[in-house]
C-alpha atoms as a PDB file:
ATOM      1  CA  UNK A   1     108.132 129.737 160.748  1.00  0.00           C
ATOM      2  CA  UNK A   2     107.565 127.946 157.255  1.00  0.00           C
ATOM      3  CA  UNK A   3     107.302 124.065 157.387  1.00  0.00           C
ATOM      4  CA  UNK A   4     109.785 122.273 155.586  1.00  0.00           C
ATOM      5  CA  UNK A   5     107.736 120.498 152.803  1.00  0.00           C
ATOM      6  CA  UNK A   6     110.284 117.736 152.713  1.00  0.00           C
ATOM      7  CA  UNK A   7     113.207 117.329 155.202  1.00  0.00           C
ATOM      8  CA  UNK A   8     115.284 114.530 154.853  1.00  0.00           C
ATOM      9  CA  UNK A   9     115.484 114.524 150.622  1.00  0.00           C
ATOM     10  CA  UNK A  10     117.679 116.856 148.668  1.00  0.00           C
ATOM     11  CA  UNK A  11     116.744 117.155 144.971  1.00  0.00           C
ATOM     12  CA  UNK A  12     119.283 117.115 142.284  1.00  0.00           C
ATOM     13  CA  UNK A  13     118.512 119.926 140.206  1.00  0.00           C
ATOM     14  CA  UNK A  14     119.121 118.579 137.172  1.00  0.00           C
ATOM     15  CA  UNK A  15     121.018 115.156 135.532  1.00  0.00           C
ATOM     16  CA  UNK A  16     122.582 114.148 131.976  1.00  0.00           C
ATOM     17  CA  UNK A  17     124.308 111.602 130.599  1.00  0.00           C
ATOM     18  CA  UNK A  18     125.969 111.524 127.094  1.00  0.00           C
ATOM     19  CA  UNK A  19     126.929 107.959 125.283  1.00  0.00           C
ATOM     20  CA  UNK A  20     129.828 107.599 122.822  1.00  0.00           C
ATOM     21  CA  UNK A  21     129.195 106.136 119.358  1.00  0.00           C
ATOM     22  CA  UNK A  22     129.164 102.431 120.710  1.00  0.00           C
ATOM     23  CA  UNK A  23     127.166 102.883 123.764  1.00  0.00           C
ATOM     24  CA  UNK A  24     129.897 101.604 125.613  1.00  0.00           C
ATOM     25  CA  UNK A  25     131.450 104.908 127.724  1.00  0.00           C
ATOM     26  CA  UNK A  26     128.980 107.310 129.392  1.00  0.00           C
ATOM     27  CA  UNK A  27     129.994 110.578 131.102  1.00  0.00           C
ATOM     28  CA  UNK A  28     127.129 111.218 133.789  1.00  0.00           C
ATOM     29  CA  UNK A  29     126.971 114.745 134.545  1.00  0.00           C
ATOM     30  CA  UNK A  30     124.610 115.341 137.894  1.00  0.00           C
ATOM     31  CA  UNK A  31     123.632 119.127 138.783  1.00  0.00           C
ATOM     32  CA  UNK A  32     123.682 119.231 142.341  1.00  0.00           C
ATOM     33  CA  UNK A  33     122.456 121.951 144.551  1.00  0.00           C
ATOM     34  CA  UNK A  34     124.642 121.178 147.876  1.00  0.00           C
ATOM     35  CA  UNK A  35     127.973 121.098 147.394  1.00  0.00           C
ATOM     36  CA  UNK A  36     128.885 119.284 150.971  1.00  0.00           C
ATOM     37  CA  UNK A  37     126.609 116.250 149.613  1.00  0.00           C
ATOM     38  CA  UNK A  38     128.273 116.561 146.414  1.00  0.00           C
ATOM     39  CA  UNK A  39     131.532 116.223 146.964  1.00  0.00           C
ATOM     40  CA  UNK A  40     130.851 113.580 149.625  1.00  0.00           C
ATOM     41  CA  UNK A  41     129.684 111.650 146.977  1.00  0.00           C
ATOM     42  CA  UNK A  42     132.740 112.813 144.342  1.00  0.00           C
ATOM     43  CA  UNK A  43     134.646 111.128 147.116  1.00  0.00           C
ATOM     44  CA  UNK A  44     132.767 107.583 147.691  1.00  0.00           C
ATOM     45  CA  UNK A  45     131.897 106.956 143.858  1.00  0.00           C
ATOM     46  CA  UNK A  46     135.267 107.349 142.543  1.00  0.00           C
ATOM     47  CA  UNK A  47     135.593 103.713 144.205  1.00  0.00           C
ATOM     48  CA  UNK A  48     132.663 101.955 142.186  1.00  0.00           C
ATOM     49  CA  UNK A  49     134.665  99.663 139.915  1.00  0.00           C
ATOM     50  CA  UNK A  50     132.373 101.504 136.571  1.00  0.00           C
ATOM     51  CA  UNK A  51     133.677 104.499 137.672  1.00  0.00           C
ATOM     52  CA  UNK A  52     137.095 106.029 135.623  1.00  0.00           C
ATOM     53  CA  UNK A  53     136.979 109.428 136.656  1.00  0.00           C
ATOM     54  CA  UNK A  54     135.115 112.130 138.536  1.00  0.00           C
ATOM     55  CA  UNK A  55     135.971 115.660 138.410  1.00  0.00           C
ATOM     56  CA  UNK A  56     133.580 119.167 139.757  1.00  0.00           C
ATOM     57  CA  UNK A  57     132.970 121.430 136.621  1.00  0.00           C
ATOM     58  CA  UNK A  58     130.873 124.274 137.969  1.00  0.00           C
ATOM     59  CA  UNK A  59     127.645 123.361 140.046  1.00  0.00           C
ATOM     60  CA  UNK A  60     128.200 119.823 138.463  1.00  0.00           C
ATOM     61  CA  UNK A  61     129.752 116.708 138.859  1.00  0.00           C
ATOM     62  CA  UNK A  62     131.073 114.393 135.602  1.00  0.00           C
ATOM     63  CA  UNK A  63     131.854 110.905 136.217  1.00  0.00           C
ATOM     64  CA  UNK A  64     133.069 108.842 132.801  1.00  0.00           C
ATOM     65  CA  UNK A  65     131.118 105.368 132.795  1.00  0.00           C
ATOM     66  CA  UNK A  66     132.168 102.074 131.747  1.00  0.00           C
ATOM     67  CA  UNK A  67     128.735 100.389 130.907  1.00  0.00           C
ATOM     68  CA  UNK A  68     127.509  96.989 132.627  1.00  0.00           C
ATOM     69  CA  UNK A  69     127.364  95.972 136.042  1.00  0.00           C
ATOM     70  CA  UNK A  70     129.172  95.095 139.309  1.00  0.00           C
ATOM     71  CA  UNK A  71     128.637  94.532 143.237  1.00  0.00           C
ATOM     72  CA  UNK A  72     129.533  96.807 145.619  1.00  0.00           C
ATOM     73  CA  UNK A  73     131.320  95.815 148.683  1.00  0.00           C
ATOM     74  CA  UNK A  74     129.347  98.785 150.574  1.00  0.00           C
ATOM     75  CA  UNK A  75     130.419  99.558 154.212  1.00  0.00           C
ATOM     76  CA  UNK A  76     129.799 102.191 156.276  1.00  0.00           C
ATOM     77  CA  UNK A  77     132.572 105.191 156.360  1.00  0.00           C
ATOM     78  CA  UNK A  78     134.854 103.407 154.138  1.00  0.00           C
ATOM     79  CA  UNK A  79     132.459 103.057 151.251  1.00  0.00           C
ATOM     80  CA  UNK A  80     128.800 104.079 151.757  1.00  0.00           C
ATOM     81  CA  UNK A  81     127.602 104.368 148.243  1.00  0.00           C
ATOM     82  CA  UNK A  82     127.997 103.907 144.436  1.00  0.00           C
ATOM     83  CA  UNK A  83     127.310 103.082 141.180  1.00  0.00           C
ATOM     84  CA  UNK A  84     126.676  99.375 140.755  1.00  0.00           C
ATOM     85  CA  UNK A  85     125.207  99.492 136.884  1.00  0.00           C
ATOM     86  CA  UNK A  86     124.830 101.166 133.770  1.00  0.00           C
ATOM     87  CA  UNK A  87     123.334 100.354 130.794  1.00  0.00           C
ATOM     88  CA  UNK A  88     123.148 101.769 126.891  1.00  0.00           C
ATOM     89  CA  UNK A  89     120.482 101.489 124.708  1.00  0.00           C
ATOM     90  CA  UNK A  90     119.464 103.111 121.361  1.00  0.00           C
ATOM     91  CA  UNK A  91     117.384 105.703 123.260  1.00  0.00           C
ATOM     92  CA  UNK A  92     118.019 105.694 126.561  1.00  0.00           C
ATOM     93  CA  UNK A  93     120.540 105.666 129.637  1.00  0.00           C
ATOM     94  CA  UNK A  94     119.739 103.185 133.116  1.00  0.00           C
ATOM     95  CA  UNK A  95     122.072 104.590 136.143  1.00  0.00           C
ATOM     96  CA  UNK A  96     121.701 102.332 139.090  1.00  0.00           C
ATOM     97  CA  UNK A  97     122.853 103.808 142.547  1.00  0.00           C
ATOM     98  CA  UNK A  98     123.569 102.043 146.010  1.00  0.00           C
ATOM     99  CA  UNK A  99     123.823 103.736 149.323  1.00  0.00           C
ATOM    100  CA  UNK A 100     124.157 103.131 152.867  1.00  0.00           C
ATOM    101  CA  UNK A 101     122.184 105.227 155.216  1.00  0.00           C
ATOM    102  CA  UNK A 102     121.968 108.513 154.551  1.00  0.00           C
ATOM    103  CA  UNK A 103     123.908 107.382 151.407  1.00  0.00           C
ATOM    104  CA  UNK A 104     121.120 105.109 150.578  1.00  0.00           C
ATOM    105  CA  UNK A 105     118.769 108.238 150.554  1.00  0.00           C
ATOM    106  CA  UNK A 106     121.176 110.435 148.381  1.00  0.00           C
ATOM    107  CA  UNK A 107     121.123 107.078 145.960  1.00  0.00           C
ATOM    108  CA  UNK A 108     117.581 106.570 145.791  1.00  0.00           C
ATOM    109  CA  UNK A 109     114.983 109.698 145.934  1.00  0.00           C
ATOM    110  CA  UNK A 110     117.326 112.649 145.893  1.00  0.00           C
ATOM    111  CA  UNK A 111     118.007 111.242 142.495  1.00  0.00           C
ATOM    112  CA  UNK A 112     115.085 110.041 141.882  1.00  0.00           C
ATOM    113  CA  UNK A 113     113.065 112.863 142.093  1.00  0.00           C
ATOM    114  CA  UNK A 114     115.759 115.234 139.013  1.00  0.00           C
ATOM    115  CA  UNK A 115     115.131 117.193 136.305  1.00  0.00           C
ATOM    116  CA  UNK A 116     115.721 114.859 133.236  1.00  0.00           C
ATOM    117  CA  UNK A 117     114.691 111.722 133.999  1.00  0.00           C
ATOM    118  CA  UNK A 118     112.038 109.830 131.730  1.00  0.00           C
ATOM    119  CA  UNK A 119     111.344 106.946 134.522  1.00  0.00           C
ATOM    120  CA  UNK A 120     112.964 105.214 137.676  1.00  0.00           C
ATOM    121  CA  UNK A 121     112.458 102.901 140.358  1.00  0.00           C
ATOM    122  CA  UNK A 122     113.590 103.342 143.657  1.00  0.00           C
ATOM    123  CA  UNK A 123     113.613 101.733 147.403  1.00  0.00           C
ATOM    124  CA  UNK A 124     112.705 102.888 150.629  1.00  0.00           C
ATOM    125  CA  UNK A 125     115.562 104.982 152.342  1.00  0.00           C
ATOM    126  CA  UNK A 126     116.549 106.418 155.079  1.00  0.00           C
ATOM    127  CA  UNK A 127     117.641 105.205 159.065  1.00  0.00           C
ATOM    128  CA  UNK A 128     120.503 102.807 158.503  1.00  0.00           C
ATOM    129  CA  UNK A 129     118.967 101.336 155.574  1.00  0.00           C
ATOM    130  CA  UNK A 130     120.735  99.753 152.262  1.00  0.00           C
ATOM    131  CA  UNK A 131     118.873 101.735 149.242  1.00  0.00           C
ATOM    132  CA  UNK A 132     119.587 102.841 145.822  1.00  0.00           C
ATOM    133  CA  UNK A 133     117.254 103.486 142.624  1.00  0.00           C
ATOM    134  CA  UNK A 134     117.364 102.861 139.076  1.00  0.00           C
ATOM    135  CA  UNK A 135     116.926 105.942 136.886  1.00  0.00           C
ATOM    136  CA  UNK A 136     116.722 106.233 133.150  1.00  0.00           C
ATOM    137  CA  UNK A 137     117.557 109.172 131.179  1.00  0.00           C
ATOM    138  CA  UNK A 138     117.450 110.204 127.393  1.00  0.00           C
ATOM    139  CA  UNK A 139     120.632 109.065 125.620  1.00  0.00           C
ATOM    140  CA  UNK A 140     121.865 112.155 124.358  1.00  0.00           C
ATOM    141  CA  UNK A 141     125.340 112.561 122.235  1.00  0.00           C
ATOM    142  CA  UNK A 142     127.748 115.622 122.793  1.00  0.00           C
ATOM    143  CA  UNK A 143     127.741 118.674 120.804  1.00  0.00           C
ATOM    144  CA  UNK A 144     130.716 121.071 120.965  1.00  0.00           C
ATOM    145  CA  UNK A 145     130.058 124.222 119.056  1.00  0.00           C
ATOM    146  CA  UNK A 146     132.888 126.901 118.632  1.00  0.00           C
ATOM    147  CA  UNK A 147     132.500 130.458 117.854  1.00  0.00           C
ATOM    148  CA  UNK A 148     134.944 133.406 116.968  1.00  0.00           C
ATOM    149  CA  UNK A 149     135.214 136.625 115.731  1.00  0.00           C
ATOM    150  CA  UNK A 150     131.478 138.026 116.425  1.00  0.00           C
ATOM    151  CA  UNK A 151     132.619 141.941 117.460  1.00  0.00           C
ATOM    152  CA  UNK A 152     134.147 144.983 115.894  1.00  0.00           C
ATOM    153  CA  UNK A 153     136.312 147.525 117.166  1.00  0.00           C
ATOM    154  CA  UNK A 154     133.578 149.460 117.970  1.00  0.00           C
ATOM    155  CA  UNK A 155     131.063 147.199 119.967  1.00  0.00           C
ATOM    156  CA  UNK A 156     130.308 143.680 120.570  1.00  0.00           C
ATOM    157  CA  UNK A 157     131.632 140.570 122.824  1.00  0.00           C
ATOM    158  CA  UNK A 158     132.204 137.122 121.377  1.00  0.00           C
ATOM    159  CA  UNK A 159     131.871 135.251 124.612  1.00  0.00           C
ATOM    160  CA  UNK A 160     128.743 137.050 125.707  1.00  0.00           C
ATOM    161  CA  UNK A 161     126.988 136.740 122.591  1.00  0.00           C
ATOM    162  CA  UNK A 162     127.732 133.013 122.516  1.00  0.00           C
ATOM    163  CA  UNK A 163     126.587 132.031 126.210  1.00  0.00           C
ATOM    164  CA  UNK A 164     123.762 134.071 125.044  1.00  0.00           C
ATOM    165  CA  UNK A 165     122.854 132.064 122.340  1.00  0.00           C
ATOM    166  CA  UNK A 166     123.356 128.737 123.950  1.00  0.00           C
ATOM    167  CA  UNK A 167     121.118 129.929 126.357  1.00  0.00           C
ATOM    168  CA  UNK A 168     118.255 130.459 123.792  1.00  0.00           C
ATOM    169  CA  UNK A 169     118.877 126.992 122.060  1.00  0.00           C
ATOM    170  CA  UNK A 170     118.550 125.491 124.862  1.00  0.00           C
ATOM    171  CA  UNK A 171     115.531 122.980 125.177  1.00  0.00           C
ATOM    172  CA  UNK A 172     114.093 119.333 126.599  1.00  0.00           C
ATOM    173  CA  UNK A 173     116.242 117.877 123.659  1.00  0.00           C
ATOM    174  CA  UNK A 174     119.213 119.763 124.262  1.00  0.00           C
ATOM    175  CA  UNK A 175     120.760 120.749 127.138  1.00  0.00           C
ATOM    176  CA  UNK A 176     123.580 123.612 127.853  1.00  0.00           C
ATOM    177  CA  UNK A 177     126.216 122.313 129.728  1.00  0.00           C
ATOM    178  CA  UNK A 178     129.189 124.637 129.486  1.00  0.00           C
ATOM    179  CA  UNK A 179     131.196 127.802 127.921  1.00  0.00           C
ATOM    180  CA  UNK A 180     134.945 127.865 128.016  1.00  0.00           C
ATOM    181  CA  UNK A 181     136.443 130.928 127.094  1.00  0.00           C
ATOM    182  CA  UNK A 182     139.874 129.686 124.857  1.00  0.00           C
ATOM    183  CA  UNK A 183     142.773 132.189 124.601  1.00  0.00           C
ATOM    184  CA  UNK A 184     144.838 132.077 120.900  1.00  0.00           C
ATOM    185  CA  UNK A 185     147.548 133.849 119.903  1.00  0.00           C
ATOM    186  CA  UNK A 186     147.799 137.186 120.003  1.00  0.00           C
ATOM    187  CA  UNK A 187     147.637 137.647 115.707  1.00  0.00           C
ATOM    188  CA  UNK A 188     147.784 140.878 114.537  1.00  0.00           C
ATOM    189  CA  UNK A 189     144.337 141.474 112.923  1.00  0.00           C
ATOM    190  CA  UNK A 190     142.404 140.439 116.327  1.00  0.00           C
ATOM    191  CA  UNK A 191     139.577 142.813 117.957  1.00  0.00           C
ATOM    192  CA  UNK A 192     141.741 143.189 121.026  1.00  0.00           C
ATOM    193  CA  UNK A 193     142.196 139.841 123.161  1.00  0.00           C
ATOM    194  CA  UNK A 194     141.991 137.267 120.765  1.00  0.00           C
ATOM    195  CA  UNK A 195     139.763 134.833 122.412  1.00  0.00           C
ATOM    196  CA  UNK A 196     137.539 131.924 120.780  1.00  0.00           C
ATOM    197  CA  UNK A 197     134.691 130.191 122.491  1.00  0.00           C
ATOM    198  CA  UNK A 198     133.558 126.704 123.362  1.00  0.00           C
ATOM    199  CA  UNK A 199     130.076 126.128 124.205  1.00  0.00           C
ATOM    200  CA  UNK A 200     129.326 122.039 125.225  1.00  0.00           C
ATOM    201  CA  UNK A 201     125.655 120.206 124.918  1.00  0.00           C
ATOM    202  CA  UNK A 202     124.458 117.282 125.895  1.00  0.00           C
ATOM    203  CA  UNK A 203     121.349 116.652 122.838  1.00  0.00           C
ATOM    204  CA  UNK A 204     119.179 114.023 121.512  1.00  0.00           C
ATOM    205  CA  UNK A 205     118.723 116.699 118.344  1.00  0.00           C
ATOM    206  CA  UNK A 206     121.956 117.423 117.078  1.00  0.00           C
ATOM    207  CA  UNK A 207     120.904 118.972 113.686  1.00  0.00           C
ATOM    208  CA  UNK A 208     118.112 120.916 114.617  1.00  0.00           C
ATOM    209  CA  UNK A 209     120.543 122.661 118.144  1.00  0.00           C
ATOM    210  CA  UNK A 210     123.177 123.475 115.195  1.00  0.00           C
ATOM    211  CA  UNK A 211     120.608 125.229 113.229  1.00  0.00           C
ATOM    212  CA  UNK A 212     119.160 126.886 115.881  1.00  0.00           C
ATOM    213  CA  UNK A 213     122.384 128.315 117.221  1.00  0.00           C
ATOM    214  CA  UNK A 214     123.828 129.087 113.624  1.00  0.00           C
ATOM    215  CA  UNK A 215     120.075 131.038 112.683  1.00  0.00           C
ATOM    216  CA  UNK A 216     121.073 133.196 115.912  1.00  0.00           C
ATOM    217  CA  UNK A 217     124.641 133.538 115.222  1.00  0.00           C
ATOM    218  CA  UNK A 218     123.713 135.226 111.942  1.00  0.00           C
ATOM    219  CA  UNK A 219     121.619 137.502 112.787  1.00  0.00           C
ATOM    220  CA  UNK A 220     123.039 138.724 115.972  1.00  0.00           C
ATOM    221  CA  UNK A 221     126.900 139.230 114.885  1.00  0.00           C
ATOM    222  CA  UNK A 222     128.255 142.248 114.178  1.00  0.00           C
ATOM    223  CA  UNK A 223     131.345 140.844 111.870  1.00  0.00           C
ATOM    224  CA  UNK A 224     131.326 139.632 108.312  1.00  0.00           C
ATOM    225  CA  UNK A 225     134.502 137.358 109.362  1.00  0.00           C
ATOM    226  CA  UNK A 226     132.337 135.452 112.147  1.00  0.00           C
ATOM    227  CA  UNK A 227     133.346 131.735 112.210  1.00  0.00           C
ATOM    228  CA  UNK A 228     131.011 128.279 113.912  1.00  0.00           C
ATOM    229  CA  UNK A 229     132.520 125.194 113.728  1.00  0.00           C
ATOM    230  CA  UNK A 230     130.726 122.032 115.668  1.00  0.00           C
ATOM    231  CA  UNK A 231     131.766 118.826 116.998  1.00  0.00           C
ATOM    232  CA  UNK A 232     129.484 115.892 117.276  1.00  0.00           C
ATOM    233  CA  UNK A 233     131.101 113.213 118.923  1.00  0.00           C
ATOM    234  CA  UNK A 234     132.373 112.006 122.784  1.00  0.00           C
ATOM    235  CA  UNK A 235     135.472 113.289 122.641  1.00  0.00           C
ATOM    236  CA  UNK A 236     136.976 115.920 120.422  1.00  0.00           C
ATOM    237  CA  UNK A 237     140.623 114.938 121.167  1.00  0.00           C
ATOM    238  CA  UNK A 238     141.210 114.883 117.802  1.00  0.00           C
ATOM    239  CA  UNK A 239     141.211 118.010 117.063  1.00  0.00           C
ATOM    240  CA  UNK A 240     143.535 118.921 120.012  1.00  0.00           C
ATOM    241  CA  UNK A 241     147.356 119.294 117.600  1.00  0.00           C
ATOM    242  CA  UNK A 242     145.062 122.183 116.100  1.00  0.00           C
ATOM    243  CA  UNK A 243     143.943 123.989 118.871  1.00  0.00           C
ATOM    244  CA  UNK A 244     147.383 124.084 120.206  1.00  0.00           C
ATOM    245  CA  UNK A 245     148.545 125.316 116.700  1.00  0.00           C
ATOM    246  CA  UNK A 246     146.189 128.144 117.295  1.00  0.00           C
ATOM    247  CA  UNK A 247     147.301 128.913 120.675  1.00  0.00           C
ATOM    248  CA  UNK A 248     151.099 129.266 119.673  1.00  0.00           C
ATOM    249  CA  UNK A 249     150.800 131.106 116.276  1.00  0.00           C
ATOM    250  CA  UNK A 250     149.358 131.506 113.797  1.00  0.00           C
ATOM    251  CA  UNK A 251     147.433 128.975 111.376  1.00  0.00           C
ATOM    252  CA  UNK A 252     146.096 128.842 107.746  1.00  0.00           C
ATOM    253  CA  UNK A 253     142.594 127.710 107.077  1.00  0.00           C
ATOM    254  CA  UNK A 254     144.050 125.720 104.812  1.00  0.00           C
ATOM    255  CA  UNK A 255     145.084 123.089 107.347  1.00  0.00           C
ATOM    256  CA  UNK A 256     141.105 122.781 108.312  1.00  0.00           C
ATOM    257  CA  UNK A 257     141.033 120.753 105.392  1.00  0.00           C
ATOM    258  CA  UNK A 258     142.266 117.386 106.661  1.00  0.00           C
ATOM    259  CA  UNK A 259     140.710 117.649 110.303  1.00  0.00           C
ATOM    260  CA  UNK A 260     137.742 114.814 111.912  1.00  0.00           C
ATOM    261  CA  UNK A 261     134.634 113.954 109.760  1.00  0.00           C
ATOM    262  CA  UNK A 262     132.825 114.569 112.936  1.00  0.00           C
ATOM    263  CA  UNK A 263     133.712 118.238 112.674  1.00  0.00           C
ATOM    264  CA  UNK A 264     131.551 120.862 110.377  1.00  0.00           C
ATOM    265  CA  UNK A 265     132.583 124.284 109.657  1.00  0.00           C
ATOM    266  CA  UNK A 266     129.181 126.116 109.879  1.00  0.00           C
ATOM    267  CA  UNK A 267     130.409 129.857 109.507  1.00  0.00           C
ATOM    268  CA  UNK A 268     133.289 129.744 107.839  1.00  0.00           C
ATOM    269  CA  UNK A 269     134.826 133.151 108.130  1.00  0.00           C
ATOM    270  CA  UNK A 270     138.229 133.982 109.291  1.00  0.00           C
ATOM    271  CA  UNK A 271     137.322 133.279 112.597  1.00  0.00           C
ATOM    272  CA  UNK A 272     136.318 129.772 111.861  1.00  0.00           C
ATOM    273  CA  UNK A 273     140.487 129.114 112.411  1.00  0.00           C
ATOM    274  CA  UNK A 274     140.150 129.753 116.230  1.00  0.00           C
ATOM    275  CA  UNK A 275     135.993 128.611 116.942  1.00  0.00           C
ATOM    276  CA  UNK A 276     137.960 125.175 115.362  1.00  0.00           C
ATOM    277  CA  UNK A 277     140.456 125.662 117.715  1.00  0.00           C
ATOM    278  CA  UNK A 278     138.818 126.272 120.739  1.00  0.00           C
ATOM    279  CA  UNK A 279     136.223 123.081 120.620  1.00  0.00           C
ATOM    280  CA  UNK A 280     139.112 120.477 122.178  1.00  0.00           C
ATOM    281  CA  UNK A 281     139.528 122.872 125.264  1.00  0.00           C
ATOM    282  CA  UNK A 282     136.129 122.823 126.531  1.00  0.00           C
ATOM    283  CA  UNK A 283     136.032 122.613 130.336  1.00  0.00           C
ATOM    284  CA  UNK A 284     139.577 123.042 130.494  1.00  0.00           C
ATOM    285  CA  UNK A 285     139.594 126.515 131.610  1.00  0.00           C
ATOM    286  CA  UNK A 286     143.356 127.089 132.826  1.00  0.00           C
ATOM    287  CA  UNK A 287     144.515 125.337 129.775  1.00  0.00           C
ATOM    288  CA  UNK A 288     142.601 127.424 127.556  1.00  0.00           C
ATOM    289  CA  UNK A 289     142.777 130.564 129.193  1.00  0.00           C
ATOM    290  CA  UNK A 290     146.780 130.147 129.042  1.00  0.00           C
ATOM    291  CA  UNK A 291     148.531 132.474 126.603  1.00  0.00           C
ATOM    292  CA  UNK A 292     151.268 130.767 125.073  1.00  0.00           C
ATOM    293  CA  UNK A 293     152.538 133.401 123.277  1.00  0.00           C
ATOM    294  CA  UNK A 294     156.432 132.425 123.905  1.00  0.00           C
ATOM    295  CA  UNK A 295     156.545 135.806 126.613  1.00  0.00           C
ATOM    296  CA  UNK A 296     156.297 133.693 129.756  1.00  0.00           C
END
């Protein structure tokens, strides 16, 4: 029988944070690798006062951050464990966890020990012990990059080609966090399902991930009407009237014209109407997979 190198400590596989432009809202987006311990702690967190929301995309879980700080009135069963600070600078993120018991050791080295963090300091856990850790991660900003119209009749796939890609961007300075396949209306000079792509980052190197991904785009698609539009910003909600546009007819290019500053049309081929369209829908998959076509 192999010995357990390490018993009692579960590692997060991986954690991210993004800021918004004032350093004041932070989504915290923790990789975890058991999903019992992770939605035990979806459950307790969404009481810490900093804590808005918390919802399970994939293998993760997001939670959107006020920043400061604020005591926890931890008790066992009732509320074991939290987030009781978080702090902004101009290059970096500070989480600080608390926990209870084996709370305390899910707060402190389980944590502790991720893929993405620069530094931390954490306490003894473990028993019935209070315990918690500070960690500090790179402040990173998100990246939304959309992507249609990459096939032909003949061969091709849009949303393979772009997971693909993100896949190959993806480095220490920026991270891949998700693809969202976004269904538009059925127009009549689509390859066949009429479907744009969203594919989300969290990056400290916002210009040089664009690049990258556009230098791939262009040499891998097999369309001269390919379109690559990215968002840089926290939340793309502005851009949501026009992505529902796109899902319930069809839209000019001409109306890309008074969208966000934040947004830049890369590729900026026909389908640059629905890779546009498709960046406010990332991680909503029903939404976006929803055909709202007017047939039911």
């Amino acid at each position: 029988m192999e010995r357990l190198s390490d018993p009692y400590t579960i590692r997060y596989p991986q954690i991210v944070a993004v800021a918004d432009e004032g350093g004041e809202r932070v989504e915290l987006i923790e990789f975890f690798d058991c999903i019992g311990g992770a939605m035990w702690v979806k459950r307790h967190y969404a009481q810490s006062p900093l804590v808005h929301s918390v919802r399970t995309v994939g293998s993760t879980n997001r939670y959107m951050l006020s920043t400061g700080s604020a005591d926890l009135a931890l008790e066992g069963s009732t509320f074991p464990a939290g987030i009781a600070a978080v702090a902004v600078d101009e290059r970096e993120i500070a989480i600080t966890y608390r926990g209870l018991g084996g709370g305390g050791v899910g707060a402190s080295i389980c944590r502790a020990s991720a893929h993405g963090i620069t530094r931390h300091e954490t306490d003894p856990s473990g028993g019935g012990r209070l315990a918690g850790s500070t960690i500090w991660l790179p402040r990173r900003e998100r990246v939304i990059i959309g992507v249609d119209d990459t096939d032909t009749p003949e061969e091709g796939a849009t949303w393979t080609l772009a997971h693909n890609i993100a896949r190959a961007v993806e480095d220490e300075q920026s991270r891949y966090l998700t693809h969202t396949i976004v269904q538009l209306y059925p127009v009549p000079y689509r390859t066949k399902n009429c479907v744009s792509i969203a594919c989300e980052f969290a990056t400290s190197d916002p210009d040089g991930l664009i690049r990258r991904y556009h230098d791939y785009l262009e040499e891998y698609t097999l369309s001269e009407d390919t379109g690559m539009a990215a968002w840089r910003g926290f939340d793309p909600s502005p851009l949501e009237e026009f992505g529902r546009r796109v899902k319930m007819g069809e839209v000019s290019r001409d109306n890309l014209a008074t969208l966000d500053e934040r947004l830049t049309t890369i590729m900026d081929g026909r389908g640059v109407i629905g890779a546009v369209a498709a960046i406010p829908f990332y991680t909503r998959f029903e939404e976006a997979l929803a055909l709202w076509n007017g047939s039911g």
